[in-house]
Protein backbone atom coordinates (compact mmCIF):
# COMPACT_ATOMS: atom_id res chain seq x y z
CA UNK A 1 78.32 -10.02 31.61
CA UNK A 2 76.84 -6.46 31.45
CA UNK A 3 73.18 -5.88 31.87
CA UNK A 4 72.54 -2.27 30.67
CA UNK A 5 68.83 -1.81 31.78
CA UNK A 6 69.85 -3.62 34.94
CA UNK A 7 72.92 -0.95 35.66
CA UNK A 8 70.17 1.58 34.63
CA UNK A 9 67.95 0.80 37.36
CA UNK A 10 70.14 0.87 39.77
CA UNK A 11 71.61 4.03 38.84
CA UNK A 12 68.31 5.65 39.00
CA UNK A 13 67.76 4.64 42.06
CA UNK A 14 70.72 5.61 43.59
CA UNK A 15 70.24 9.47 42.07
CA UNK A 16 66.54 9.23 43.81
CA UNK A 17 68.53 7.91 47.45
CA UNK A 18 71.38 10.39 47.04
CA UNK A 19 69.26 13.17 45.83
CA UNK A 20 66.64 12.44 49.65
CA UNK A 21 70.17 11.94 51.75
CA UNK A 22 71.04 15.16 50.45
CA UNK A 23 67.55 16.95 51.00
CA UNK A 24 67.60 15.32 54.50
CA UNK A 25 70.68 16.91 55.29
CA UNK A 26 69.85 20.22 54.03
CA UNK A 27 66.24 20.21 55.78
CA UNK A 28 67.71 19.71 59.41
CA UNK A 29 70.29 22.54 58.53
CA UNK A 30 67.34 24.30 57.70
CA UNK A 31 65.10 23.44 61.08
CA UNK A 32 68.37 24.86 63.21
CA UNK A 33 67.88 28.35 61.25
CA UNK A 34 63.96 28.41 61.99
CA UNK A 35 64.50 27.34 65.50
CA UNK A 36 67.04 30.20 65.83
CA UNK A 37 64.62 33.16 64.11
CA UNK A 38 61.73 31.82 66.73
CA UNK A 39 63.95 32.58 69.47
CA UNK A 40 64.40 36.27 68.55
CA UNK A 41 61.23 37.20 66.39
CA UNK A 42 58.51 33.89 68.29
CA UNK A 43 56.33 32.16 65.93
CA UNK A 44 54.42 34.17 64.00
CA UNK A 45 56.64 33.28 61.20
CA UNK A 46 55.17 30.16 59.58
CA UNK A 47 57.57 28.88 56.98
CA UNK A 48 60.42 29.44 54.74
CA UNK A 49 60.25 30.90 51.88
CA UNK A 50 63.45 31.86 50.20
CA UNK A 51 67.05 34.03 51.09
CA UNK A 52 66.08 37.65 52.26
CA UNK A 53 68.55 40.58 50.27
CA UNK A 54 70.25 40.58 53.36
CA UNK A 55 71.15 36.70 53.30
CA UNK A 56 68.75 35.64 56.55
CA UNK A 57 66.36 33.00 56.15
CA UNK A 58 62.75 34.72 55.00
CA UNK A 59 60.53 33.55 56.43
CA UNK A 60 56.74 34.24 56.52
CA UNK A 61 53.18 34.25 57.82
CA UNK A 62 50.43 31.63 57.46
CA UNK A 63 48.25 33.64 54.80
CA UNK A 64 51.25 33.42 52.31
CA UNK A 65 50.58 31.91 49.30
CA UNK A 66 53.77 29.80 50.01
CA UNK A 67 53.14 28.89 53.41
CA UNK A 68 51.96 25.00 52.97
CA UNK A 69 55.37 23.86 50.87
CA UNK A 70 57.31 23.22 53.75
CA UNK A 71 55.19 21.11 55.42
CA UNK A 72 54.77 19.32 52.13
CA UNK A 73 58.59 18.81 52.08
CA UNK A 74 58.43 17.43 55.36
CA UNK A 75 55.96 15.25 54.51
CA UNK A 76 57.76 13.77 51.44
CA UNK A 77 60.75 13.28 53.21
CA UNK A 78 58.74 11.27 55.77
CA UNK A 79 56.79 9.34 52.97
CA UNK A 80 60.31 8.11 51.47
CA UNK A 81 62.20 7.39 54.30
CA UNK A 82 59.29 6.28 56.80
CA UNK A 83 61.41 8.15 59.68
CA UNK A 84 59.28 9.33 62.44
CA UNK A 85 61.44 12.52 62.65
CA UNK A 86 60.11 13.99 59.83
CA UNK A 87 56.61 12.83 60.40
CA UNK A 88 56.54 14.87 63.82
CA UNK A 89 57.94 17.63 62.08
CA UNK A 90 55.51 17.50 59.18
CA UNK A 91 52.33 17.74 61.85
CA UNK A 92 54.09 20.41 63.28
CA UNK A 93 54.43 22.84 60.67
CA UNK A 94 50.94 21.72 59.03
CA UNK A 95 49.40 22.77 62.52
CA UNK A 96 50.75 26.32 61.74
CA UNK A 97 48.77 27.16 59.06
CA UNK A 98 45.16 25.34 59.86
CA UNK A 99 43.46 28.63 60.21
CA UNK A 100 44.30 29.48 56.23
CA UNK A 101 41.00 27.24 56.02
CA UNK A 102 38.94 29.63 56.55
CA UNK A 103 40.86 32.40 54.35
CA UNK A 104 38.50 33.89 51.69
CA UNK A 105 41.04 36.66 50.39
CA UNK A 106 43.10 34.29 48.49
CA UNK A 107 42.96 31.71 45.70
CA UNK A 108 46.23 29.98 46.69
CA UNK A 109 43.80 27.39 48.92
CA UNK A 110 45.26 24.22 47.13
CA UNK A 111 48.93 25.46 47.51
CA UNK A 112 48.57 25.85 51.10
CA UNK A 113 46.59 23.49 52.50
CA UNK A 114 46.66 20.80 49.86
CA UNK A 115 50.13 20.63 49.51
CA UNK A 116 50.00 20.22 53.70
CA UNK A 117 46.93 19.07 55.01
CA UNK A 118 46.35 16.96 52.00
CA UNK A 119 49.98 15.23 51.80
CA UNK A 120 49.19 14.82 55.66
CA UNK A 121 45.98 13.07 55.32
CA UNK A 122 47.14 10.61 52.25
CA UNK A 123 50.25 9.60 54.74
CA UNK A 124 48.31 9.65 58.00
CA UNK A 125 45.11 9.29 57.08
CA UNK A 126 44.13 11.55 60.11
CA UNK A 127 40.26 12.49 59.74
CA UNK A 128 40.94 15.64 61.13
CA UNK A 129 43.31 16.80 57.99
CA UNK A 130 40.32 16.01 55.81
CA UNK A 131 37.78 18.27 57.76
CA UNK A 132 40.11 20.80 57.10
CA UNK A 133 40.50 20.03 53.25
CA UNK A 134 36.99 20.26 53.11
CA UNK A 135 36.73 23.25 54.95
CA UNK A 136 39.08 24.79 52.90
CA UNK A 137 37.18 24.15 49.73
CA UNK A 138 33.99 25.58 51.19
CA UNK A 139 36.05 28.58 51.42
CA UNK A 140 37.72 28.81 48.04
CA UNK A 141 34.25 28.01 46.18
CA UNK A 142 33.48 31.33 47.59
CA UNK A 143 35.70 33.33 45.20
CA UNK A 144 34.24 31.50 42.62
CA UNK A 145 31.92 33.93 39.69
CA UNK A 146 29.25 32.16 37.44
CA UNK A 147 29.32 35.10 35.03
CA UNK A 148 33.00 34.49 34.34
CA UNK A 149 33.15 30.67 34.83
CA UNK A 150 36.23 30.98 37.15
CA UNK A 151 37.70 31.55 40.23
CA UNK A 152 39.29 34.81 41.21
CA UNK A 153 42.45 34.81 41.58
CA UNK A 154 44.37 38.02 42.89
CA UNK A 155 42.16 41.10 45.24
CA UNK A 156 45.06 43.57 44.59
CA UNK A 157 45.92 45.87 41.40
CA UNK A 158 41.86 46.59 41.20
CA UNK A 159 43.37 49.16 39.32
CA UNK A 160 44.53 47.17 36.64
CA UNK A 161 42.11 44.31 36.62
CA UNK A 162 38.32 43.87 37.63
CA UNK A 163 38.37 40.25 37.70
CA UNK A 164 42.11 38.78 37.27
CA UNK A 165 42.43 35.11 36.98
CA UNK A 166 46.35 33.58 36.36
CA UNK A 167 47.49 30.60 35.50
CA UNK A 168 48.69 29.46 38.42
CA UNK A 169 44.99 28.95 39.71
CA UNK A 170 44.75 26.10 37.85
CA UNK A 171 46.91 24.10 40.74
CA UNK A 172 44.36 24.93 43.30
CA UNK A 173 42.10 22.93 41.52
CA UNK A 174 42.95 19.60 42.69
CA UNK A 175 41.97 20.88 46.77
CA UNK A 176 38.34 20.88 44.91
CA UNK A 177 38.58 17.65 43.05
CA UNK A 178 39.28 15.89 46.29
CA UNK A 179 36.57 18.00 48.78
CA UNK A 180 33.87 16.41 46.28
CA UNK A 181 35.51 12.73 46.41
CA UNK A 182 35.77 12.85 50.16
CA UNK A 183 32.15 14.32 50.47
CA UNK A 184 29.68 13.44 47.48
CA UNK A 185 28.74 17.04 46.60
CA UNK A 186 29.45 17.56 43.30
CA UNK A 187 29.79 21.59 43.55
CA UNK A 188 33.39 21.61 44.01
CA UNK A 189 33.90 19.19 41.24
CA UNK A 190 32.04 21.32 39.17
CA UNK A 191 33.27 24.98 39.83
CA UNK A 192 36.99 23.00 39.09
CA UNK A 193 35.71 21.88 35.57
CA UNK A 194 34.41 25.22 34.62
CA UNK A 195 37.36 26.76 35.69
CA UNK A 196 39.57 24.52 33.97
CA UNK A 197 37.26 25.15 30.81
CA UNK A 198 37.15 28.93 30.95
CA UNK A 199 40.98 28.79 31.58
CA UNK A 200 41.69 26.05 28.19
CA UNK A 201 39.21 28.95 26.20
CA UNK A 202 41.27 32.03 27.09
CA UNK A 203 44.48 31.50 28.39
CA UNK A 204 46.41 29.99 25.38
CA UNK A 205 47.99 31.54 22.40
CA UNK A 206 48.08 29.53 18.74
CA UNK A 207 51.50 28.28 19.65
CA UNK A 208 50.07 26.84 23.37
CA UNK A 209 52.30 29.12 25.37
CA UNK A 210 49.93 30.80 27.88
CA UNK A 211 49.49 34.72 29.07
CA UNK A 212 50.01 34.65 32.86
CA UNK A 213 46.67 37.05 34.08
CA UNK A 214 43.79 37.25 32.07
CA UNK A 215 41.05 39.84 32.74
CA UNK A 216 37.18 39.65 33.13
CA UNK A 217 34.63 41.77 33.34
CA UNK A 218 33.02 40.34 36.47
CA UNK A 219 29.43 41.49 34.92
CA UNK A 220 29.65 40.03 31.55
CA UNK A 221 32.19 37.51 31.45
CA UNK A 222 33.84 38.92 28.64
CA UNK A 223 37.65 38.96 28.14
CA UNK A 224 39.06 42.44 28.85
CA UNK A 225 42.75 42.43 28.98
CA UNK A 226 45.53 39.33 28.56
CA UNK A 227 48.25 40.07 30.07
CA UNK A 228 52.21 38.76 32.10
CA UNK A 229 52.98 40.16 35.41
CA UNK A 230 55.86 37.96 36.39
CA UNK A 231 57.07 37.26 32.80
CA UNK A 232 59.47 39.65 30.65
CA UNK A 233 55.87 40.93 28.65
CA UNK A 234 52.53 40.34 27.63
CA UNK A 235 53.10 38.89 24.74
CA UNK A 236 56.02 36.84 26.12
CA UNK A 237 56.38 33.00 27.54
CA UNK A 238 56.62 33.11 31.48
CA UNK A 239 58.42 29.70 32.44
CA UNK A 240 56.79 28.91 35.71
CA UNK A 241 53.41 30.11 33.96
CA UNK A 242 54.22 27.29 30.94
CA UNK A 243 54.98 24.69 34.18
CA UNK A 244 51.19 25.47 36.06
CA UNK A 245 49.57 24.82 32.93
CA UNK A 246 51.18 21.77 32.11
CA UNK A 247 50.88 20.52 35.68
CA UNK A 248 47.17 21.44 36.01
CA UNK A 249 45.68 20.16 32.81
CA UNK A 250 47.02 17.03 33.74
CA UNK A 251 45.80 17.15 36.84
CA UNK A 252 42.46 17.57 35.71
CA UNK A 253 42.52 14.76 33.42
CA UNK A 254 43.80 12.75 36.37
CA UNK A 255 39.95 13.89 38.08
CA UNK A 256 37.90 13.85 34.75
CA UNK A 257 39.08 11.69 31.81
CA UNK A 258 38.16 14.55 29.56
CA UNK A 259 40.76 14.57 26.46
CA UNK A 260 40.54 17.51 26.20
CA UNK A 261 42.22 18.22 29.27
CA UNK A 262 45.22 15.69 28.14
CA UNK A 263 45.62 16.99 24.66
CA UNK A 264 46.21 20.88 26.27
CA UNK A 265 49.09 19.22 28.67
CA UNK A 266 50.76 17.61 25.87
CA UNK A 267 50.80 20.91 23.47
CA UNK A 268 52.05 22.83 26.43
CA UNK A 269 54.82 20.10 26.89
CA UNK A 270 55.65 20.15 22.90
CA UNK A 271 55.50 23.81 23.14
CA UNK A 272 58.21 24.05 26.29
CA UNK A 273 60.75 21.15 25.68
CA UNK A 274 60.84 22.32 21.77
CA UNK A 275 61.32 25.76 22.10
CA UNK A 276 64.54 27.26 20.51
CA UNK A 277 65.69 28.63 23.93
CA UNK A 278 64.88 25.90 25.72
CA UNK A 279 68.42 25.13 27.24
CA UNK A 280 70.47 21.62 26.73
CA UNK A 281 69.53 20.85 30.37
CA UNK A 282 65.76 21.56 30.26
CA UNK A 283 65.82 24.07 32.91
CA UNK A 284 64.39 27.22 31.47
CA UNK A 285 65.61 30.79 31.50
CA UNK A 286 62.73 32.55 33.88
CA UNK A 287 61.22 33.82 30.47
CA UNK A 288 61.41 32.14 27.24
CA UNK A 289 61.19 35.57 25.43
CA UNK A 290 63.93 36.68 28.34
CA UNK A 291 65.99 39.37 25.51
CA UNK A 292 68.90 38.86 27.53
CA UNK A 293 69.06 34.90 26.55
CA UNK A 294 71.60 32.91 27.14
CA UNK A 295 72.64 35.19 29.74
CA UNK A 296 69.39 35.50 31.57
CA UNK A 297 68.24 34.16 34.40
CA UNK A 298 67.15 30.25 35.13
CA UNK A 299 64.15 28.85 36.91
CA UNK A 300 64.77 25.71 38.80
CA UNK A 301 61.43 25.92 40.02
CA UNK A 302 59.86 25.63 37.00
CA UNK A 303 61.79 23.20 35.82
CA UNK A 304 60.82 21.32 39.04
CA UNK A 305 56.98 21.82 38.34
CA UNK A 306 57.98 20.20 34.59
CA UNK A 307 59.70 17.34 35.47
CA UNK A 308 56.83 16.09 38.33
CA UNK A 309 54.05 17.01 35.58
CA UNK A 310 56.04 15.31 32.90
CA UNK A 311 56.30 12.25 35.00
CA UNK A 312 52.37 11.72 35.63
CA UNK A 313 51.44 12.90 32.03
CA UNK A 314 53.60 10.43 30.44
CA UNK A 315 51.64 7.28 32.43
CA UNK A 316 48.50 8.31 30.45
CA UNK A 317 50.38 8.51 26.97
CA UNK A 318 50.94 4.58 26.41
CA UNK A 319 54.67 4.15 24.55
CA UNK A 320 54.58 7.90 23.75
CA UNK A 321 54.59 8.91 27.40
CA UNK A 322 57.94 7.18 27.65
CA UNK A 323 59.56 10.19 26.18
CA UNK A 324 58.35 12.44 28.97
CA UNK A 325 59.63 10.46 31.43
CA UNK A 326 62.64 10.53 29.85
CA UNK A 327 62.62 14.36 29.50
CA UNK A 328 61.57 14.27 33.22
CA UNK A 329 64.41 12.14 34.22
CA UNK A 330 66.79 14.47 32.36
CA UNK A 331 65.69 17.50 34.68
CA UNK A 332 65.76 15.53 37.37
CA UNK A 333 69.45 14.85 36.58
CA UNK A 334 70.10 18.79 35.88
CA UNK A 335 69.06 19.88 38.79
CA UNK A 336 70.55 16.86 40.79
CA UNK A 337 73.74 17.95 39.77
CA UNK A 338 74.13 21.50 38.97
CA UNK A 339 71.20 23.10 40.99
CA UNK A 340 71.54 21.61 44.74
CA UNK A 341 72.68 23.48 47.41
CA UNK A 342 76.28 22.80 48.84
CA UNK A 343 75.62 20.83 52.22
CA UNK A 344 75.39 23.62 55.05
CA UNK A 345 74.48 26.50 52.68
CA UNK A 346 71.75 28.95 51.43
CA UNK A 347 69.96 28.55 54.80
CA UNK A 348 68.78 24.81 54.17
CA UNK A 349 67.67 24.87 50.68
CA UNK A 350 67.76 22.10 48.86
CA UNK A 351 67.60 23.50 45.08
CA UNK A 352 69.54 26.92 43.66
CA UNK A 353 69.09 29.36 41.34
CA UNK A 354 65.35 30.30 41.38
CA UNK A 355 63.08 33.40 39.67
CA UNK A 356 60.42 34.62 41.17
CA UNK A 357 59.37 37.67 39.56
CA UNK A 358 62.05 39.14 37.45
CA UNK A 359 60.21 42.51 36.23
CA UNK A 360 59.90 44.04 40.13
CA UNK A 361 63.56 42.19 40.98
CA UNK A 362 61.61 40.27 43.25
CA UNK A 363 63.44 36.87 44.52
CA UNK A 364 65.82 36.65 41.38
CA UNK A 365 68.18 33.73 41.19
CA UNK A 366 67.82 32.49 44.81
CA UNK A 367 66.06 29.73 46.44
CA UNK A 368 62.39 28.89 46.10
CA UNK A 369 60.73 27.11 48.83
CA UNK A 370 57.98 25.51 46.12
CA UNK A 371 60.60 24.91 43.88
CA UNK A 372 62.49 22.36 46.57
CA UNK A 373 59.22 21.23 47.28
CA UNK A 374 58.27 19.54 43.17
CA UNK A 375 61.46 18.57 42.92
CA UNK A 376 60.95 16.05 45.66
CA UNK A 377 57.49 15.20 44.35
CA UNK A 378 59.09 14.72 40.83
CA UNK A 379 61.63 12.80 43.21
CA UNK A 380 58.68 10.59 44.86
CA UNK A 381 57.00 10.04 41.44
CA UNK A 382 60.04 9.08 39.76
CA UNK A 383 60.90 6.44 42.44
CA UNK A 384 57.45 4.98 42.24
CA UNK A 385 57.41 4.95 38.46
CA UNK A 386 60.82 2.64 39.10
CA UNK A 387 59.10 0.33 41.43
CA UNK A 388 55.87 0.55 38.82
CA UNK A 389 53.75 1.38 41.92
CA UNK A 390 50.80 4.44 40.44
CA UNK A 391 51.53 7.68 40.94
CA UNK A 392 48.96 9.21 42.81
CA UNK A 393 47.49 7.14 45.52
């Protein structure tokens, strides 16, 4: 007798185990490369980041914006397969970048320590990690402008912008959600809800596709230019850009309940897995507007961000929600199959065939470090959706 949900199951489960054997592999092949660069250049080199030009690992410092997504793919592959290995490695390379805490240059707080010292703490529960999530909070609050109602986010190109925030800020957010859970003062909580409200007034076109920088006047609050760095133009739809928003509205409604919040994810969804050139296997080209489509570019990374989004905004949707799981689980099998690195190659990565920033011909088609590390948290939240354990605990 055939059981077809049954044989469904069980072949989801085996694409989360294969897809974890395979990242487990590729992750030691990976530690063997670091270990080799720290012989010849010591350790001020952090973390991995993607394939330099000249096909070395690239590594980088702790103030990188991408420094805390290794540790937090250490840490996931310690959280599914409970081996000690990985959880000595994970405190390792979260040691590396503590002293980000105290980093006021930079809005990408949340993606480094959150995605390390937080992933740490909800394994470990070491008190230590969450002095240092609070710490780090204290710092980004600093960046913070009550004119504007947002957070700065870049201190470079003054010439271009007096008060740039991008979308991506809004997945810093969640470091500041948690600081005022773990401490009662409601000033974190409340810097995260105006940003999230000044970003839902100004970010987003009539179609729900978002501009990537948007800037203020610092004085006045007033909008003064909308603009795409990493996307093909202005007025175009940057793929990674589409991803943030989709994965930090939902975040917020995860903090807040506000509907508001909710309704924004699931226009930005609509707006992404319905576009025209939106491909077959729901990764997108690195731009949606991209003129060279279908031969441009794709973004696993983005794709990545999608899919682990997709998974935790479909829980709140009732029946609808099943859809985006379903559109989850078919990016999931994309990049699964036709995105992972051959065993032994590109330095350890686990996915392929990455954009960074197309316009400068900065990291184009190569691995992303971030983009390895959603797709195991899209890995992690599929597997508990399976085992109907929540999401987020």
């Amino acid at each position: 007798m055939f059981f077809p949900l049954l044989f469904c199951q069980a072949t989801e489960k085996k694409t989360v185990e294969s897809a974890f054997l395979h990242a487990e592999k590729q992750t030691k092949y990976m530690l063997e490369e670091i270990d080799e660069l720290e012989k010849q250049n010591g350790k001020e080199l952090v973390s991995p980041r993607s394939i330099a030009e000249d096909g070395n690992l690239k590594m980088v410092v702790s103030r990188d914006w991408t420094s805390g997504f290794y540790p937090g793919v250490l840490w996931y592959l310690y959280e599914y397969t409970q081996n000690d290995f990985w959880k000595q490695k994970a405190v390792e390379f979260t040691s590396n970048i503590e002293r980000e805490k105290w980093n006021a240059t930079t809005h990408d707080m949340g993606f480094k320590i959150y995605c390390s010292f937080g992933n740490g703490l909800r394994l470990t529960k070491n008190a230590h990690y969450k002095d240092v999530i609070i710490e780090s909070a204290a710092t980004l609050v600093k960046r913070f402008n009550p004119n504007v109602g947002a957070i700065r986010s870049w201190d470079h190109n003054k010439d271009k912008w007096d008060f740039p925030v991008i979308i991506d800020n809004m997945m810093n957010l969640e470091l500041l959600f948690e600081a005022t859970k773990m401490t009662g003062d409601s000033t974190y909580y409340d810097v995260a809800v105006a940003h999230a409200n000044t970003t839902l007034k100004n970010h987003f076109r009539k179609d729900n596709s978002s501009f990537h920088v948007i800037s203020y006047d610092p004085e006045t609050g007033e909008v003064e230019k909308r603009n795409t760095h990493q996307g093909y133009g202005h007025q175009s739809s940057w793929s990674r850009g589409q991803a943030w928003g989709l994965y930090g509205f939902t975040m917020c409604y995860r903090y807040t309940g506000n509907e508001a919040y909710l309704k924004q994810a699931e226009k930005i969804a609509r707006f992404m897995l319905d576009h025209r050139n939106m491909p077959a296997d729901l990764v997108p080209y690195w731009d949606y507007d991209a003129p060279g489509i279908p031969n441009e570019e794709r973004d696993a990374s983005a794709a990545a961000v999608m899919a682990s989004a997709l998974y935790e905004m479909g829980t709140y949707l009732g029946k609808r929600g099943e859809l985006y799981a379903k559109s989850a689980d078919k990016i999931i099998s994309s990049l699964s199959t036709d995105y992972v690195s051959p065993i032994g190659e590109n330095k350890g990565f686990i996915l392929i065939h990455s954009t960074g920033a197309k316009p400068s011909n900065n990291e184009v088609d190569v691995p992303l470090i971030y983009a390895d590390y959603y797709y195991l948290e899209a890995l992690i939240r599929k597997d508990r959706l399976e085992n109907q354990r929540p999401l987020t605990e």
